[in-house]
PDB file of N, CA and C in Angstrom:
ATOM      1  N   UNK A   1      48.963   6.588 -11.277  1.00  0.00           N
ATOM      2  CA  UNK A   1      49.020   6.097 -12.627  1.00  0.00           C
ATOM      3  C   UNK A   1      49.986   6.966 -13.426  1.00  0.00           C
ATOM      4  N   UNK A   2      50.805   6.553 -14.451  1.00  0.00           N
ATOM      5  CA  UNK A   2      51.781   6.895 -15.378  1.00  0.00           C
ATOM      6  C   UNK A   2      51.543   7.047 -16.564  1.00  0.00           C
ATOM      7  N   UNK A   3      51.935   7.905 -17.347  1.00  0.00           N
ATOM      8  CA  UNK A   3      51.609   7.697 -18.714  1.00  0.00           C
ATOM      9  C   UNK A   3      53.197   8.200 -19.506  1.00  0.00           C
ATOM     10  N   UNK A   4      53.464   6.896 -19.994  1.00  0.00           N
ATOM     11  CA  UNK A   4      54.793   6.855 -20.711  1.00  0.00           C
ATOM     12  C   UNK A   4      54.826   7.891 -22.115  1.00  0.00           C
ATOM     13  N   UNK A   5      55.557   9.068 -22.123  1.00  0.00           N
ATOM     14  CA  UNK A   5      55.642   9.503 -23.340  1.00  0.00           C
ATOM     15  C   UNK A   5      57.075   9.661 -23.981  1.00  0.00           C
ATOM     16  N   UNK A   6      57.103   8.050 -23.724  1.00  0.00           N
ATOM     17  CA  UNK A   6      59.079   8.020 -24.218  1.00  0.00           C
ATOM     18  C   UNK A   6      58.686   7.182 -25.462  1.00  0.00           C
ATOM     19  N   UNK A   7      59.159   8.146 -26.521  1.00  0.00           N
ATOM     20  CA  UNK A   7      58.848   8.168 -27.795  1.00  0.00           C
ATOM     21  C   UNK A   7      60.323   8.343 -28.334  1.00  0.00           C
ATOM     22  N   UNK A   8      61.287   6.882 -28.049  1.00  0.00           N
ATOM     23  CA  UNK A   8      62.879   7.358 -28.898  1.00  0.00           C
ATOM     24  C   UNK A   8      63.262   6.038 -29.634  1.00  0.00           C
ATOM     25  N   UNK A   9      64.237   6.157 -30.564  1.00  0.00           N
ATOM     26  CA  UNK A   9      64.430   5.402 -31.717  1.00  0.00           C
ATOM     27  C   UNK A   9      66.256   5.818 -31.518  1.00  0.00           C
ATOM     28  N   UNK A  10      66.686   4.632 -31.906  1.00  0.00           N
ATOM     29  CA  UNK A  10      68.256   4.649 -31.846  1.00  0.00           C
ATOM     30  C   UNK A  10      68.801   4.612 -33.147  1.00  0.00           C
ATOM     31  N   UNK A  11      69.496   5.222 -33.259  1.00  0.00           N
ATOM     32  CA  UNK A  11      70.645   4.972 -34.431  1.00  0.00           C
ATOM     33  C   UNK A  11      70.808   3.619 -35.142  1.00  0.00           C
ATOM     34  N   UNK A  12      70.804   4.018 -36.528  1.00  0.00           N
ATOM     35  CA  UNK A  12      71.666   2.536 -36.898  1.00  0.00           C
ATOM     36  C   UNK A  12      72.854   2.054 -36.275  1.00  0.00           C
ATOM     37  N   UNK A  13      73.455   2.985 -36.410  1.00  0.00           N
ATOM     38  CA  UNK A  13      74.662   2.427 -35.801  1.00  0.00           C
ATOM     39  C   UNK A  13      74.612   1.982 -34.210  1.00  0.00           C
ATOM     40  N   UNK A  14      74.557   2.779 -33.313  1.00  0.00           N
ATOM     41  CA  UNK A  14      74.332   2.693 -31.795  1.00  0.00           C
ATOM     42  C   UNK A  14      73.312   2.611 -31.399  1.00  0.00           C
ATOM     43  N   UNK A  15      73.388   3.023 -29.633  1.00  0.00           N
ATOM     44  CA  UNK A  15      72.508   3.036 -29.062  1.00  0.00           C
ATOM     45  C   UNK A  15      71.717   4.496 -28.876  1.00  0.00           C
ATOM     46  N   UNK A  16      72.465   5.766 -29.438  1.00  0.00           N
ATOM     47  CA  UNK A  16      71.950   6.861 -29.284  1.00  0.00           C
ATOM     48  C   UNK A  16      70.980   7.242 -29.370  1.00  0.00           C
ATOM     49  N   UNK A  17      69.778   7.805 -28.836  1.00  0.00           N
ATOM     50  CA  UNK A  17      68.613   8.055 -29.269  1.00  0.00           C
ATOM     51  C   UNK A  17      68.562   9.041 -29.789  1.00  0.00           C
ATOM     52  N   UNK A  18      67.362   9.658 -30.851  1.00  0.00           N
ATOM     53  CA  UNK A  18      67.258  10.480 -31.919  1.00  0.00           C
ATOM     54  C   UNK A  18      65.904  11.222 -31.529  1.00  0.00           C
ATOM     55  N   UNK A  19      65.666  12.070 -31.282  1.00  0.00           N
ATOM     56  CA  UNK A  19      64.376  12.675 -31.388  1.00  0.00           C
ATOM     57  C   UNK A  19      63.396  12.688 -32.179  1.00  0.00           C
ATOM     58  N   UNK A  20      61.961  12.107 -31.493  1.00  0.00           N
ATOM     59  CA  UNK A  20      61.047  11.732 -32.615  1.00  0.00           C
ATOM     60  C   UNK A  20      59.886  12.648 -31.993  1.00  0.00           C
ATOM     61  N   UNK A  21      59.103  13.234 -32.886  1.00  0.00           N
ATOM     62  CA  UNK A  21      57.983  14.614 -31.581  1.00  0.00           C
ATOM     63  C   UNK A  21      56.535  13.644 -32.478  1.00  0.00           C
ATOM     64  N   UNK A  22      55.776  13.512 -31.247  1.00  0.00           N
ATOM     65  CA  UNK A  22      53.980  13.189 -31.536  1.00  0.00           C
ATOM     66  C   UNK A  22      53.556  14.380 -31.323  1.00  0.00           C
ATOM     67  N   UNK A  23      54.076  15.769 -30.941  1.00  0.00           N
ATOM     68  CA  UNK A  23      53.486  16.689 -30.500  1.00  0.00           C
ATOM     69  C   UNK A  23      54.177  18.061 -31.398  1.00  0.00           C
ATOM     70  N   UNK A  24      53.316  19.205 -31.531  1.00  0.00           N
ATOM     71  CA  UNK A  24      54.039  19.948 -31.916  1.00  0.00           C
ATOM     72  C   UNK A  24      54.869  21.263 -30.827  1.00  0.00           C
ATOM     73  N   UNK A  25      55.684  21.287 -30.702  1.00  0.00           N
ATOM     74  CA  UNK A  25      56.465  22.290 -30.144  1.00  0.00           C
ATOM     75  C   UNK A  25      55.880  23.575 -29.665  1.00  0.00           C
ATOM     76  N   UNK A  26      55.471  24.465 -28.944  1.00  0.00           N
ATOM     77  CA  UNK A  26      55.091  26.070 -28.944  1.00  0.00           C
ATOM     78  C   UNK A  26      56.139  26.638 -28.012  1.00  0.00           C
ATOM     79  N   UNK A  27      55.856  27.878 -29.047  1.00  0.00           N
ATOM     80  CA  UNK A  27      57.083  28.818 -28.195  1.00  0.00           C
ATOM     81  C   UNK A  27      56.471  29.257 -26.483  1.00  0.00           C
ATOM     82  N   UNK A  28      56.938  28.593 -25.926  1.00  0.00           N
ATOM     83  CA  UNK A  28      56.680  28.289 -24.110  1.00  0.00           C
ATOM     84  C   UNK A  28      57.589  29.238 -23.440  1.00  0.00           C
ATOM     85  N   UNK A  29      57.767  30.029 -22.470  1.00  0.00           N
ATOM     86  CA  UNK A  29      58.712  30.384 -21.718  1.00  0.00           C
ATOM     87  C   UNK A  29      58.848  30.534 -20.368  1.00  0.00           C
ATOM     88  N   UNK A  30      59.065  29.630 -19.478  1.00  0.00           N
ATOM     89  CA  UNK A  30      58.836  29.150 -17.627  1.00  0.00           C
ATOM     90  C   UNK A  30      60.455  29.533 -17.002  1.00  0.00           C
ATOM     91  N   UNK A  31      60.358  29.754 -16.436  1.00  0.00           N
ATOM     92  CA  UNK A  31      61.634  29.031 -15.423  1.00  0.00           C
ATOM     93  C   UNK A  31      61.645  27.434 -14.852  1.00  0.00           C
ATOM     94  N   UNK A  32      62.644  26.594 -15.523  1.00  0.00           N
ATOM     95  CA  UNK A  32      62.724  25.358 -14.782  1.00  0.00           C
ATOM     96  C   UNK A  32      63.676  25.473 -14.393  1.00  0.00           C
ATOM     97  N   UNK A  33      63.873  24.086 -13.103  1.00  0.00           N
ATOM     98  CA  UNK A  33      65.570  23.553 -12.586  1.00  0.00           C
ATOM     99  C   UNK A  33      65.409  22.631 -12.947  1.00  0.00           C
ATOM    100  N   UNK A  34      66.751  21.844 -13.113  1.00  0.00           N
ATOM    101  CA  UNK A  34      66.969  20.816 -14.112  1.00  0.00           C
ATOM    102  C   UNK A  34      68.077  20.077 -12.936  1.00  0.00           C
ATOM    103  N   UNK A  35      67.567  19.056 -12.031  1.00  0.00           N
ATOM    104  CA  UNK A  35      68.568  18.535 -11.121  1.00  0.00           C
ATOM    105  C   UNK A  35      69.273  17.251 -11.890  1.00  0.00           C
ATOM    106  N   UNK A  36      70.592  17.722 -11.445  1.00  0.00           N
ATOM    107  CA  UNK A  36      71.548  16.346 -12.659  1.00  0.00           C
ATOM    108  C   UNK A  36      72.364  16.371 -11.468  1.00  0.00           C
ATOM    109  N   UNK A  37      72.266  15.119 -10.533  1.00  0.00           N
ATOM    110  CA  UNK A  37      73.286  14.926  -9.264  1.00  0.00           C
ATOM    111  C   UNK A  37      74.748  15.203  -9.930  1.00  0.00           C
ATOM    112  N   UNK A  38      75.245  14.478 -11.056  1.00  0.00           N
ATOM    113  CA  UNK A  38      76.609  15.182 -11.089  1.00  0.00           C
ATOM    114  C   UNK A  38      76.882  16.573 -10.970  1.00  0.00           C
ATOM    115  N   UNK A  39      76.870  16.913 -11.380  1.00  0.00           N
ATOM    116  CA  UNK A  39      76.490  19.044 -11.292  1.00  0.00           C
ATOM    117  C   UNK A  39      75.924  19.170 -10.002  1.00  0.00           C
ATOM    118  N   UNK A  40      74.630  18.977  -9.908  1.00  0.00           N
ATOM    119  CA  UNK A  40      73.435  19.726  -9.167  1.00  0.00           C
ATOM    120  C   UNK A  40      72.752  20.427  -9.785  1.00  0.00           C
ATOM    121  N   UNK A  41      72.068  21.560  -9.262  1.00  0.00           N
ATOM    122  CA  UNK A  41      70.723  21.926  -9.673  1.00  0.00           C
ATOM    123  C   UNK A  41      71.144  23.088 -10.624  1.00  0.00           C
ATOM    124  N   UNK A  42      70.643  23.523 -11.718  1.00  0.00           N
ATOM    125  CA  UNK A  42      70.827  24.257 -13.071  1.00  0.00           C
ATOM    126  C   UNK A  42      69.596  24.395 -12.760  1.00  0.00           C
ATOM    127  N   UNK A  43      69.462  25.901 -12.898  1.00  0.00           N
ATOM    128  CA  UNK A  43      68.414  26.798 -13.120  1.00  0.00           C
ATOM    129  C   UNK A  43      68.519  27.043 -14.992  1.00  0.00           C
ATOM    130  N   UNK A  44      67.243  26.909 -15.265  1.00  0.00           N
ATOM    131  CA  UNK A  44      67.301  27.430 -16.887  1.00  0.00           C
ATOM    132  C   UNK A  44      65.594  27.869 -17.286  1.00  0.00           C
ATOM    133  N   UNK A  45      65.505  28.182 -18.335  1.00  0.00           N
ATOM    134  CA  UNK A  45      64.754  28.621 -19.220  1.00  0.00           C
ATOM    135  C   UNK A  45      63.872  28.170 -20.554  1.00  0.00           C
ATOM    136  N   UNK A  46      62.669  27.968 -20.160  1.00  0.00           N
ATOM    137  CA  UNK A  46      62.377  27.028 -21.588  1.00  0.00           C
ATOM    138  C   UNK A  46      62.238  28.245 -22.878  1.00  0.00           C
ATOM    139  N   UNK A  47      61.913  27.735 -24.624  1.00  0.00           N
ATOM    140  CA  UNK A  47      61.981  28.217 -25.193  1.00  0.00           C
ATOM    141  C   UNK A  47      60.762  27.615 -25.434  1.00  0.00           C
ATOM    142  N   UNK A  48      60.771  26.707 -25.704  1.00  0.00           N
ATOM    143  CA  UNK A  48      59.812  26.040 -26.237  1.00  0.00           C
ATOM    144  C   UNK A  48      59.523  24.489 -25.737  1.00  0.00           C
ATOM    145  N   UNK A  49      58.076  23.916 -25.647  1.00  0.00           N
ATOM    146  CA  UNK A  49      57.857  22.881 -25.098  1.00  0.00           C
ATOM    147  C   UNK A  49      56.361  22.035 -25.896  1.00  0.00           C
ATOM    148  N   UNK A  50      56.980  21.290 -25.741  1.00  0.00           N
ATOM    149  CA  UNK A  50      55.431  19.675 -26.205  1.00  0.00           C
ATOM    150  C   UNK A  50      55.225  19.060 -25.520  1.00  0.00           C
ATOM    151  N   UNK A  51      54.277  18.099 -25.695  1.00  0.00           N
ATOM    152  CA  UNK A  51      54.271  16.904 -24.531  1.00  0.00           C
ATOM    153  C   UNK A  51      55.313  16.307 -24.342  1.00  0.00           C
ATOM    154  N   UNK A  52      55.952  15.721 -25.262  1.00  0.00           N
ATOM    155  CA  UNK A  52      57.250  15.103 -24.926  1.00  0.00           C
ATOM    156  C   UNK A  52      57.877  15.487 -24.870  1.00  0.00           C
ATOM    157  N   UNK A  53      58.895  16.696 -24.836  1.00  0.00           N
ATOM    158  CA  UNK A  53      59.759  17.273 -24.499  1.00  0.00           C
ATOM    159  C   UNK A  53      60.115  18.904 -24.599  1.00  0.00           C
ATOM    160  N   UNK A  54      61.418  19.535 -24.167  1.00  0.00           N
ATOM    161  CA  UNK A  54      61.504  21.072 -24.300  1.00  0.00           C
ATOM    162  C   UNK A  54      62.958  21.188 -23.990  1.00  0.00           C
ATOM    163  N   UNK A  55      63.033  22.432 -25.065  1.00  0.00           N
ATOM    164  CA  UNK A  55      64.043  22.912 -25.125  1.00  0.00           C
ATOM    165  C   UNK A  55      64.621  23.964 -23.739  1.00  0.00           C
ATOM    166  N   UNK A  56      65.644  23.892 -23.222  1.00  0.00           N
ATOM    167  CA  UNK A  56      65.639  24.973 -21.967  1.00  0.00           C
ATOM    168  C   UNK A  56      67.064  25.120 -22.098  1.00  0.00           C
ATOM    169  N   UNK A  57      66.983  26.976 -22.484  1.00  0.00           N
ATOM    170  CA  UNK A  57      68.712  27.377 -21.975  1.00  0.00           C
ATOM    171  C   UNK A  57      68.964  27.530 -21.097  1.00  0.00           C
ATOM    172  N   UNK A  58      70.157  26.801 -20.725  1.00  0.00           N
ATOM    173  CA  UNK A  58      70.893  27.154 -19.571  1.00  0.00           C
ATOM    174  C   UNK A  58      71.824  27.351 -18.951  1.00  0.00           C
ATOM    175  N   UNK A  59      71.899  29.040 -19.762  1.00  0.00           N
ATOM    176  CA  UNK A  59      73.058  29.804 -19.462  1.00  0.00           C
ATOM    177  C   UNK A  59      74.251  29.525 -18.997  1.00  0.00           C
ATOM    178  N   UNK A  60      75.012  28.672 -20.069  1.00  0.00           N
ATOM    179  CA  UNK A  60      76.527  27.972 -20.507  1.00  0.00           C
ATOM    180  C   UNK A  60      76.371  26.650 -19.574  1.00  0.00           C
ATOM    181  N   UNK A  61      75.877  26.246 -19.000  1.00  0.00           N
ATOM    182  CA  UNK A  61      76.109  24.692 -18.389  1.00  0.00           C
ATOM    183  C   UNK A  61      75.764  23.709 -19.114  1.00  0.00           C
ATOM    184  N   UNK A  62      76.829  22.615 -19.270  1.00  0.00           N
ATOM    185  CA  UNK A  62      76.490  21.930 -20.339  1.00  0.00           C
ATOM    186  C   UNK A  62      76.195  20.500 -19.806  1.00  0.00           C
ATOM    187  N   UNK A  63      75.186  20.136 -20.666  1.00  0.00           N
ATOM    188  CA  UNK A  63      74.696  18.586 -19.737  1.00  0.00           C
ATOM    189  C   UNK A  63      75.090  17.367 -21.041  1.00  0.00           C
ATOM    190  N   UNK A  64      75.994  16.717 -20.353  1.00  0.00           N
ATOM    191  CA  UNK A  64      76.223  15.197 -21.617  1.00  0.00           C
ATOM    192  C   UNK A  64      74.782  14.694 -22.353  1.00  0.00           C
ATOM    193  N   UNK A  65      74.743  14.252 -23.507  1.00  0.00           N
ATOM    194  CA  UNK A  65      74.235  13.835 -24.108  1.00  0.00           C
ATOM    195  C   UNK A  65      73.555  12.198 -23.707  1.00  0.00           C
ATOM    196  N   UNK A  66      72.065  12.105 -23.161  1.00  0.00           N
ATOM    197  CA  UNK A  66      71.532  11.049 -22.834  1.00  0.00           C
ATOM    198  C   UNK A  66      71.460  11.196 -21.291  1.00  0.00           C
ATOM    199  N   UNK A  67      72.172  12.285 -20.770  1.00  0.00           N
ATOM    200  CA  UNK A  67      72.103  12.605 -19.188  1.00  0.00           C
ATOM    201  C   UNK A  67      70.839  12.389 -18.826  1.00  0.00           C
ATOM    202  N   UNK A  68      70.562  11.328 -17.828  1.00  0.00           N
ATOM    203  CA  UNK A  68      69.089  11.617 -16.994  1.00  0.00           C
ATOM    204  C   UNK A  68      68.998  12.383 -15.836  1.00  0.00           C
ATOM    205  N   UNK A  69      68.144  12.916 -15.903  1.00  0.00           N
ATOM    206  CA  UNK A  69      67.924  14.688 -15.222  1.00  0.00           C
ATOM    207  C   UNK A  69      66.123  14.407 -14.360  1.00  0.00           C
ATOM    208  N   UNK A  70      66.265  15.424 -13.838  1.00  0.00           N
ATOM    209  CA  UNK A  70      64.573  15.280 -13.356  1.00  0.00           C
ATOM    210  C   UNK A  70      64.252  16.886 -13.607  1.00  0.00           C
ATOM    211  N   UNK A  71      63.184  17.196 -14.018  1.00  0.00           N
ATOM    212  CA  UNK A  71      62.868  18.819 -14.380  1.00  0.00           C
ATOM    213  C   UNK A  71      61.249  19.468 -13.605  1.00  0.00           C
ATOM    214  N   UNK A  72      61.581  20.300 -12.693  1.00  0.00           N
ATOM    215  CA  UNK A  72      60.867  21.285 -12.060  1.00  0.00           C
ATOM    216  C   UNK A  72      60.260  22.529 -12.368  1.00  0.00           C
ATOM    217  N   UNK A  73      59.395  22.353 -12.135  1.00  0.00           N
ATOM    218  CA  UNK A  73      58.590  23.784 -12.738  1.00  0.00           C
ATOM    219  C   UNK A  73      57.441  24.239 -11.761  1.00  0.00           C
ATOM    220  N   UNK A  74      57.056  24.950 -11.759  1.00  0.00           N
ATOM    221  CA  UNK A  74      55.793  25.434 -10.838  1.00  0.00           C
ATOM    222  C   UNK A  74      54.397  25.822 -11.673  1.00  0.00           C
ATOM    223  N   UNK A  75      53.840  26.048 -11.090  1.00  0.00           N
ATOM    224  CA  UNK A  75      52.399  26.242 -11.855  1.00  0.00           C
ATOM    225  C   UNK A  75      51.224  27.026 -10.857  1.00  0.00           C
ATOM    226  N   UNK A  76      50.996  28.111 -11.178  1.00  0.00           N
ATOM    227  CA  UNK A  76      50.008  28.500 -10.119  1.00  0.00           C
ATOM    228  C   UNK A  76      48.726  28.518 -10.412  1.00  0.00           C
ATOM    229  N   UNK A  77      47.899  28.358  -9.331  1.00  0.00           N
ATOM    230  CA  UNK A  77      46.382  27.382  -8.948  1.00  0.00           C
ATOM    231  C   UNK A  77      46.082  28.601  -8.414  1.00  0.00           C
ATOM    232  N   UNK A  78      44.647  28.146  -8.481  1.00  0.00           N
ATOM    233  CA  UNK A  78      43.606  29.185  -7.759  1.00  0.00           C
ATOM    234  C   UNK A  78      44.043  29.350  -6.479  1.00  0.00           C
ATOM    235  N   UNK A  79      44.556  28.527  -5.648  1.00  0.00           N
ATOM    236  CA  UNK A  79      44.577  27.958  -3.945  1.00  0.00           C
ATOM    237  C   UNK A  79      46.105  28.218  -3.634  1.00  0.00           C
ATOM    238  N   UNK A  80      46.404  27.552  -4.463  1.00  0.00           N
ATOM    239  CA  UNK A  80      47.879  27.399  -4.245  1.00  0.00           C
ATOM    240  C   UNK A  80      49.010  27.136  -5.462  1.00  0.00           C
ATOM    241  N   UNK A  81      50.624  26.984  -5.368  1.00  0.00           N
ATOM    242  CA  UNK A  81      51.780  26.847  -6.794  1.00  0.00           C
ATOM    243  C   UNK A  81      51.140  25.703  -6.612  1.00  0.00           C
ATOM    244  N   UNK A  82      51.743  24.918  -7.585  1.00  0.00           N
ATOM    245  CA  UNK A  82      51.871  22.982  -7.932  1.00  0.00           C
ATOM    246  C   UNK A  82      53.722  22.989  -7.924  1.00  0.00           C
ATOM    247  N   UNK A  83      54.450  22.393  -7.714  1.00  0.00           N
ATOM    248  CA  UNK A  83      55.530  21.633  -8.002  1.00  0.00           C
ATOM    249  C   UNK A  83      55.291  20.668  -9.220  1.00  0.00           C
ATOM    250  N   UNK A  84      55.996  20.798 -10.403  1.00  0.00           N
ATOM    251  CA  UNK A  84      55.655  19.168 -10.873  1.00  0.00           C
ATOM    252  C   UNK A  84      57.084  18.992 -11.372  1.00  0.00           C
ATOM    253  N   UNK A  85      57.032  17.909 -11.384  1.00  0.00           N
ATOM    254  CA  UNK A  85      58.449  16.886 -11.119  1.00  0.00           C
ATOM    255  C   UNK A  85      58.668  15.556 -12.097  1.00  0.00           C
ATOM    256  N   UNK A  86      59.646  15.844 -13.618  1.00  0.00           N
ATOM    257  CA  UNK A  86      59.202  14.918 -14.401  1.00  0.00           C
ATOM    258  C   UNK A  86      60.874  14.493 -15.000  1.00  0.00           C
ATOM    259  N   UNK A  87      60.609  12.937 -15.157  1.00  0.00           N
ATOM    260  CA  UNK A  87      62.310  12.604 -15.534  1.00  0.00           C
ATOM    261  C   UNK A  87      62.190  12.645 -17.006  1.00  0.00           C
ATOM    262  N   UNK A  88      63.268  12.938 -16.737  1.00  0.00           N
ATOM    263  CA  UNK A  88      63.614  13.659 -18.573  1.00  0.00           C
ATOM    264  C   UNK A  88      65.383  13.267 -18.874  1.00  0.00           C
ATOM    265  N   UNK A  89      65.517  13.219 -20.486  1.00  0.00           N
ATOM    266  CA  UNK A  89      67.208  13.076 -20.477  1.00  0.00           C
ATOM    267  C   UNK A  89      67.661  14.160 -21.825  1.00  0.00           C
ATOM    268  N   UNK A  90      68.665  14.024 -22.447  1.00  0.00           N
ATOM    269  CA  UNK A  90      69.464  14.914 -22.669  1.00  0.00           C
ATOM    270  C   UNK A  90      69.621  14.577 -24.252  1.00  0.00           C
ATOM    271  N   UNK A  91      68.913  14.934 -24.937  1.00  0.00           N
ATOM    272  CA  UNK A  91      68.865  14.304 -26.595  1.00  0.00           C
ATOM    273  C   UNK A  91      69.740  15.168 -27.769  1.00  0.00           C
ATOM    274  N   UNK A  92      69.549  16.175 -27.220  1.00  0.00           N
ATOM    275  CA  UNK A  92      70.614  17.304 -27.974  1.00  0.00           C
ATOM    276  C   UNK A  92      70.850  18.600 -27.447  1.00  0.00           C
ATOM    277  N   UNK A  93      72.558  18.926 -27.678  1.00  0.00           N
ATOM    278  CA  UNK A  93      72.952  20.442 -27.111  1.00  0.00           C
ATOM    279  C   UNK A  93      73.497  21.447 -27.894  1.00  0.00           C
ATOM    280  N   UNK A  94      73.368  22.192 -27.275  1.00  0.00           N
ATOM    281  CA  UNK A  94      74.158  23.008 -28.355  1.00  0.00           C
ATOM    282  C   UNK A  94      74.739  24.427 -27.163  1.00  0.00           C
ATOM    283  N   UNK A  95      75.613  25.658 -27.926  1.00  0.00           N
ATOM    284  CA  UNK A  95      76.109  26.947 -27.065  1.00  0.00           C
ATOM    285  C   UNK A  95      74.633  27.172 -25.924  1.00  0.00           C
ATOM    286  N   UNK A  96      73.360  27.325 -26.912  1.00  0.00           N
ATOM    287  CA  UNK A  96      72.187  27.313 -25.988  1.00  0.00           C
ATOM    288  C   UNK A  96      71.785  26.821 -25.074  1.00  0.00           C
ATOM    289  N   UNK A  97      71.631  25.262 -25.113  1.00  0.00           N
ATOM    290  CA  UNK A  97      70.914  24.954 -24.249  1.00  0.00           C
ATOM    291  C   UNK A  97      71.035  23.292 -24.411  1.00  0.00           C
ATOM    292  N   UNK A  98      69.882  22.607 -24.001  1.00  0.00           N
ATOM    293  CA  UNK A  98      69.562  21.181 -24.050  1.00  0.00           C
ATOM    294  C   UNK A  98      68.510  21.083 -24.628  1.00  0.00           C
ATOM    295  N   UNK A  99      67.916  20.027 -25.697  1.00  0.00           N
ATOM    296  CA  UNK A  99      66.732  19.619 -26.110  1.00  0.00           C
ATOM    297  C   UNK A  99      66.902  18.419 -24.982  1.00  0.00           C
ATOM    298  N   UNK A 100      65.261  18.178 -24.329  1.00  0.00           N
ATOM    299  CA  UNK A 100      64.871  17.278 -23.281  1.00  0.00           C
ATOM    300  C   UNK A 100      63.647  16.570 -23.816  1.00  0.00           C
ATOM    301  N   UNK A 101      63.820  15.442 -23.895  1.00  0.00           N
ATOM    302  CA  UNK A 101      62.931  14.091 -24.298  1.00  0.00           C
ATOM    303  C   UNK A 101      62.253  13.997 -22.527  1.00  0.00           C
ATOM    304  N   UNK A 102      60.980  13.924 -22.542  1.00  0.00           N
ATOM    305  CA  UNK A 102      60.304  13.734 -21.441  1.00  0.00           C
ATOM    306  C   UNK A 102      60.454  11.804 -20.876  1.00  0.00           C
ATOM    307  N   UNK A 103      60.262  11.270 -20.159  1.00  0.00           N
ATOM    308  CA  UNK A 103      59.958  10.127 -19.796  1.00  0.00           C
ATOM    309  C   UNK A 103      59.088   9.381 -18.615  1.00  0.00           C
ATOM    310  N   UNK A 104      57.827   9.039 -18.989  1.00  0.00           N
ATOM    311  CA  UNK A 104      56.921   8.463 -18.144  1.00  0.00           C
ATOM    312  C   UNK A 104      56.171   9.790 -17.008  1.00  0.00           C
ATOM    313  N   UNK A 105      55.362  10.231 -17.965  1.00  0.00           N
ATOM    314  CA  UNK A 105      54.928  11.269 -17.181  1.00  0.00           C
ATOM    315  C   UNK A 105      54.047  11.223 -16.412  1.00  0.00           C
ATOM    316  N   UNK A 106      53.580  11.847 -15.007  1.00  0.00           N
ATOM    317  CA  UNK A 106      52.500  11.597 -14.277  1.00  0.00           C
ATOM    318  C   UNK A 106      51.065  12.382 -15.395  1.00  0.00           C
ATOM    319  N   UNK A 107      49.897  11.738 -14.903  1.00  0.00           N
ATOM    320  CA  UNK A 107      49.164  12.302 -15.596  1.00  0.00           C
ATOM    321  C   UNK A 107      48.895  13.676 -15.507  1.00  0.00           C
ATOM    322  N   UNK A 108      48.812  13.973 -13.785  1.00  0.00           N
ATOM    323  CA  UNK A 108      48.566  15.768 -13.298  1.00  0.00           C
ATOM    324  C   UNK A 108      49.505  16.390 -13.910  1.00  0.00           C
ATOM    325  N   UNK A 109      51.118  16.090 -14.353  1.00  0.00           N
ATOM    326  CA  UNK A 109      52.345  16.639 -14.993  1.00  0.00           C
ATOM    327  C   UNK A 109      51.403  17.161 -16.636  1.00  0.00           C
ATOM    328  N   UNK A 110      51.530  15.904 -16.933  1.00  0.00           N
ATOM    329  CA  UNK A 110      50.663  15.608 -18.274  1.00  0.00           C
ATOM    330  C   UNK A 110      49.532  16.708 -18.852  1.00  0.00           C
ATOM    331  N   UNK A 111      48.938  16.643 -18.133  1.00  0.00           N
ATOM    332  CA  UNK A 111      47.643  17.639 -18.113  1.00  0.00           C
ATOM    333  C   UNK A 111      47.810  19.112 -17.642  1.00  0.00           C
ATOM    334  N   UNK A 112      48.750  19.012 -17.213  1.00  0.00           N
ATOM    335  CA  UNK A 112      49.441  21.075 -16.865  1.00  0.00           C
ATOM    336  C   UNK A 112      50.076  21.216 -18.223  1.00  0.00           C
ATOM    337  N   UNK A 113      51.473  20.035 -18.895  1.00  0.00           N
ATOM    338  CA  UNK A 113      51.977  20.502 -19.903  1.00  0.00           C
ATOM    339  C   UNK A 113      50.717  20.851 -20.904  1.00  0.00           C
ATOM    340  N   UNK A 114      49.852  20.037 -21.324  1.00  0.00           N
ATOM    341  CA  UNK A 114      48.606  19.964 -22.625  1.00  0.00           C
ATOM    342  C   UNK A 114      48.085  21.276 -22.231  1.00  0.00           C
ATOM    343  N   UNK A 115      47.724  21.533 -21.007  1.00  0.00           N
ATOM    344  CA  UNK A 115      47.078  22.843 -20.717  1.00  0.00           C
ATOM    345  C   UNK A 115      47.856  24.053 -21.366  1.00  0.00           C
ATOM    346  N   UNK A 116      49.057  24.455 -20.398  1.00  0.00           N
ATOM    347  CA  UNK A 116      49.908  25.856 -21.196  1.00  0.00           C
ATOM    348  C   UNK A 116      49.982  25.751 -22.757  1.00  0.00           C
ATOM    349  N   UNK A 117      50.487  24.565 -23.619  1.00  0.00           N
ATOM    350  CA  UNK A 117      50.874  24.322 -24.696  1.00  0.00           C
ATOM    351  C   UNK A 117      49.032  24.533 -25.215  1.00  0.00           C
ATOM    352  N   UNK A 118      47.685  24.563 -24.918  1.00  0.00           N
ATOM    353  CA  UNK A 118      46.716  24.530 -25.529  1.00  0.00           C
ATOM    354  C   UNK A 118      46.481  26.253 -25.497  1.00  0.00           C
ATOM    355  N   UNK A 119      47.070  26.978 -24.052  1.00  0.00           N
ATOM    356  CA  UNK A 119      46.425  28.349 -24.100  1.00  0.00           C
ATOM    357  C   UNK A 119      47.706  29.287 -24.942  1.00  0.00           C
ATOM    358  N   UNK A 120      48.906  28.426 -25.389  1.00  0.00           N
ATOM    359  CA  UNK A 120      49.820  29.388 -25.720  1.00  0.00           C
ATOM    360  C   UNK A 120      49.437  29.870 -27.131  1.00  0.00           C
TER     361      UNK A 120
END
């Protein structure tokens, strides 16, 4: 089962999407990779993260605007890491980094992000 948290609104003018947050932001800090087949795999850094999305620098590589990406992170368990694995695209950049709009998240994804973002 899926749970969609693509929450975007386009421009008057275009098709660009604009960032809209149901969630509030906390200052988060993980190591993710950020696989974008044109490039490949970008290692980066979150700053901050919500349910729907997070900011991650990554140290001068720059990803186009609306790029769809898939984003990796780990999580460690009593037993064992988790992998979780969530498609995401490219809403705003800057010298820093990328702001990342989440899209259609698994629920186990779902429920790790709500978790860190509840104990941070």
């Amino acid at each position: 089962m899926r749970l969609s948290t693509d929450f975007q609104q386009t421009t008057a003018g275009g098709s660009m999407p604009i960032e809209q947050r149901w969630s509030e932001r906390k200052p988060i800090e993980m190591d993710v990779a950020l696989y974008y087949p044109p490039v490949g795999t970008i290692m980066g850094r979150t700053r901050d993260i919500s349910l729907e999305g997070m900011f991650v620098h990554t140290h001068g590589a720059e990803l186009p605007l609306e790029a769809e990406l898939q984003i990796s992170f780990v999580t460690e368990g009593p037993a064992r890491n988790h992998e979780h694995r969530m498609p995401a695209y490219v809403v705003h950049g800057s010298d820093e980094g990328v702001g990342l709009m989440l899209r259609h998240v698994d629920y186990s994804d779902f429920y790790a992000l709500r978790y860190m973002i509840n104990v941070a």
